[in-house]
Protein backbone atom coordinates (compact mmCIF):
# COMPACT_ATOMS: atom_id res chain seq x y z
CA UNK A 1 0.45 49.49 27.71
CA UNK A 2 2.78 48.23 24.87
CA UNK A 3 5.37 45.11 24.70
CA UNK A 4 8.06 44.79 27.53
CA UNK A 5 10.98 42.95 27.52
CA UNK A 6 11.58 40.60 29.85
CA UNK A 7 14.96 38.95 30.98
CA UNK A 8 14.84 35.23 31.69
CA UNK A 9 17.40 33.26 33.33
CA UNK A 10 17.37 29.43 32.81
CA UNK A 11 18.95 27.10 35.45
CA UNK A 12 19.14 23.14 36.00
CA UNK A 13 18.26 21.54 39.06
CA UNK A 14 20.87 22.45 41.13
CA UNK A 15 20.34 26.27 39.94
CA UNK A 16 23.19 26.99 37.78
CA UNK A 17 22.95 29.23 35.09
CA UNK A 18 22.30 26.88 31.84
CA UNK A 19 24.03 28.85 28.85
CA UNK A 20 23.19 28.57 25.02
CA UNK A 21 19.68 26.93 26.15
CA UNK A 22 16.83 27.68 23.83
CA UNK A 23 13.69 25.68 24.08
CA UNK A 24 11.99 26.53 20.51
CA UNK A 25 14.98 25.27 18.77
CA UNK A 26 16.09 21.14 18.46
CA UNK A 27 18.39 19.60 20.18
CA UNK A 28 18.90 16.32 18.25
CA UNK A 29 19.32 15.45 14.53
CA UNK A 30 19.05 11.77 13.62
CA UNK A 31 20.50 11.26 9.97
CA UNK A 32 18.80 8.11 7.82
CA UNK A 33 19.05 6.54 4.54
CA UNK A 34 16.09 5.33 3.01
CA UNK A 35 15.65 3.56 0.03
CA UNK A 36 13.53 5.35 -3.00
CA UNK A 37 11.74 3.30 -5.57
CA UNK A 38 8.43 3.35 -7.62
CA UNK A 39 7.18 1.75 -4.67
CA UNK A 40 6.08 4.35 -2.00
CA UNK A 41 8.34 4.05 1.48
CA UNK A 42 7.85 5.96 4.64
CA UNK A 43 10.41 8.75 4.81
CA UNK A 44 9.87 9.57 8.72
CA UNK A 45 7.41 7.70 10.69
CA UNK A 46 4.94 10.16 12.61
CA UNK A 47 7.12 11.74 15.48
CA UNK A 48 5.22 14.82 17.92
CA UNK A 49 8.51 15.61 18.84
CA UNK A 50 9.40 16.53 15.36
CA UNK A 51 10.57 20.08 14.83
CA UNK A 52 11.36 19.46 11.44
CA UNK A 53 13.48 17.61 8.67
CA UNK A 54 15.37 17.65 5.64
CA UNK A 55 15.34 15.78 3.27
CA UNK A 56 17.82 15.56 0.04
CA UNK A 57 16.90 13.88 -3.25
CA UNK A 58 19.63 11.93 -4.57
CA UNK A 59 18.18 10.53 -7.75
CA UNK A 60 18.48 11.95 -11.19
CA UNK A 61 14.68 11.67 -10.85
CA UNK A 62 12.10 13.61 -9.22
CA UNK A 63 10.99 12.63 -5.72
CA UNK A 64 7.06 12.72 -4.92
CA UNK A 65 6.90 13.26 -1.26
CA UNK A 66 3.49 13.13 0.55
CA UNK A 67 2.75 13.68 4.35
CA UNK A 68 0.89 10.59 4.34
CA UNK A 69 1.29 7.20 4.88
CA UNK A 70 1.75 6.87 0.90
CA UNK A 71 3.15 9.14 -1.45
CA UNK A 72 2.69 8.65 -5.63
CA UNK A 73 3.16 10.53 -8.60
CA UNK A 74 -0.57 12.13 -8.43
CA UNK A 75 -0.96 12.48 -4.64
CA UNK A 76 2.02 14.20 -3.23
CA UNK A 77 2.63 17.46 -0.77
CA UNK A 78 6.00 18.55 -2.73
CA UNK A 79 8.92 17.82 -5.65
CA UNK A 80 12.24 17.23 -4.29
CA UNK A 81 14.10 17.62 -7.74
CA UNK A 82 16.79 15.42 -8.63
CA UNK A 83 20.17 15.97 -7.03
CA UNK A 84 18.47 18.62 -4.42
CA UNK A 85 16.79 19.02 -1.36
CA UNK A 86 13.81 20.45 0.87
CA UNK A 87 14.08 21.77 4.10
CA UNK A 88 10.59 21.81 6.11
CA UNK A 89 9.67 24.37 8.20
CA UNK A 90 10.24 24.63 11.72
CA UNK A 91 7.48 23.20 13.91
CA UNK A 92 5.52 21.98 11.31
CA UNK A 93 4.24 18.61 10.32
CA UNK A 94 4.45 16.05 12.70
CA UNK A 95 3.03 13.33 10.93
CA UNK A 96 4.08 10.46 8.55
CA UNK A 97 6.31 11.69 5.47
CA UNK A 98 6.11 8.91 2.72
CA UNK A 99 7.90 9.44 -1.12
CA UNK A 100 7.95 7.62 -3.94
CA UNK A 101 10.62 7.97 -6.77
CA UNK A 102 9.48 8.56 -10.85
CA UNK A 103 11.29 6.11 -11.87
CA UNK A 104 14.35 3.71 -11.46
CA UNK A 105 15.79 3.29 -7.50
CA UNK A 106 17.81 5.50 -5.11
CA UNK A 107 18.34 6.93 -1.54
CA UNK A 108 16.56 10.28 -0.02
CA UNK A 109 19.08 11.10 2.78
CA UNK A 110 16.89 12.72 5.44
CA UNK A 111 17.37 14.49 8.90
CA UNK A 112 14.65 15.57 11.19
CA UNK A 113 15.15 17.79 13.95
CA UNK A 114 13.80 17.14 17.62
């Protein structure tokens, strides 16, 4: 009865011990630019690989994001407020992430985690 621990050794193929190896955290970051308008734009296409992102508002304006194909100023998930960011959480969404800007044009520098 009760929890146990359990002590796990990870190897490659040719059985070596693999070190630092954890299989619930990402392995790869990919770092874009997108532009940011009154126009919505797709943030992150949809990506089941996703672990999560970040992304960072670089506009003296609000960002409307949306995980949807289209974001606007009355259907949005979240605020990124100007000159910040929002980090997602771990294994979350998976899908399309789409923002639009309240006014004027800029970038959303965003990362997502796989």
């Amino acid at each position: 009865p009760g929890a146990h621990a359990l002590d796990v050794a990870v190897v490659d193929a040719a059985g070596a011990h693999v070190t630092g190896f954890d299989p619930s955290k990402p392995a790869t970051a990919v770092l874009t630019s997108v532009a940011t308008s009154t126009t919505s734009a797709v943030l992150l296409a949809a990506n089941a690989a996703r672990h999560g992102f970040y992304v960072h508002n670089s506009s003296a304006k609000n960002l409307y994001v949306a995980y949807a194909t289209t974001a606007s100023a009355v259907a949005f998930t979240f605020i990124v407020p100007a000159k910040s960011g929002y980090e997602a959480p771990l294994k979350g969404y998976t899908g399309t992430v789409s923002a639009v800007l309240e006014s004027g044009t800029s970038t959303a520098e965003v990362t997502e985690l796989t």
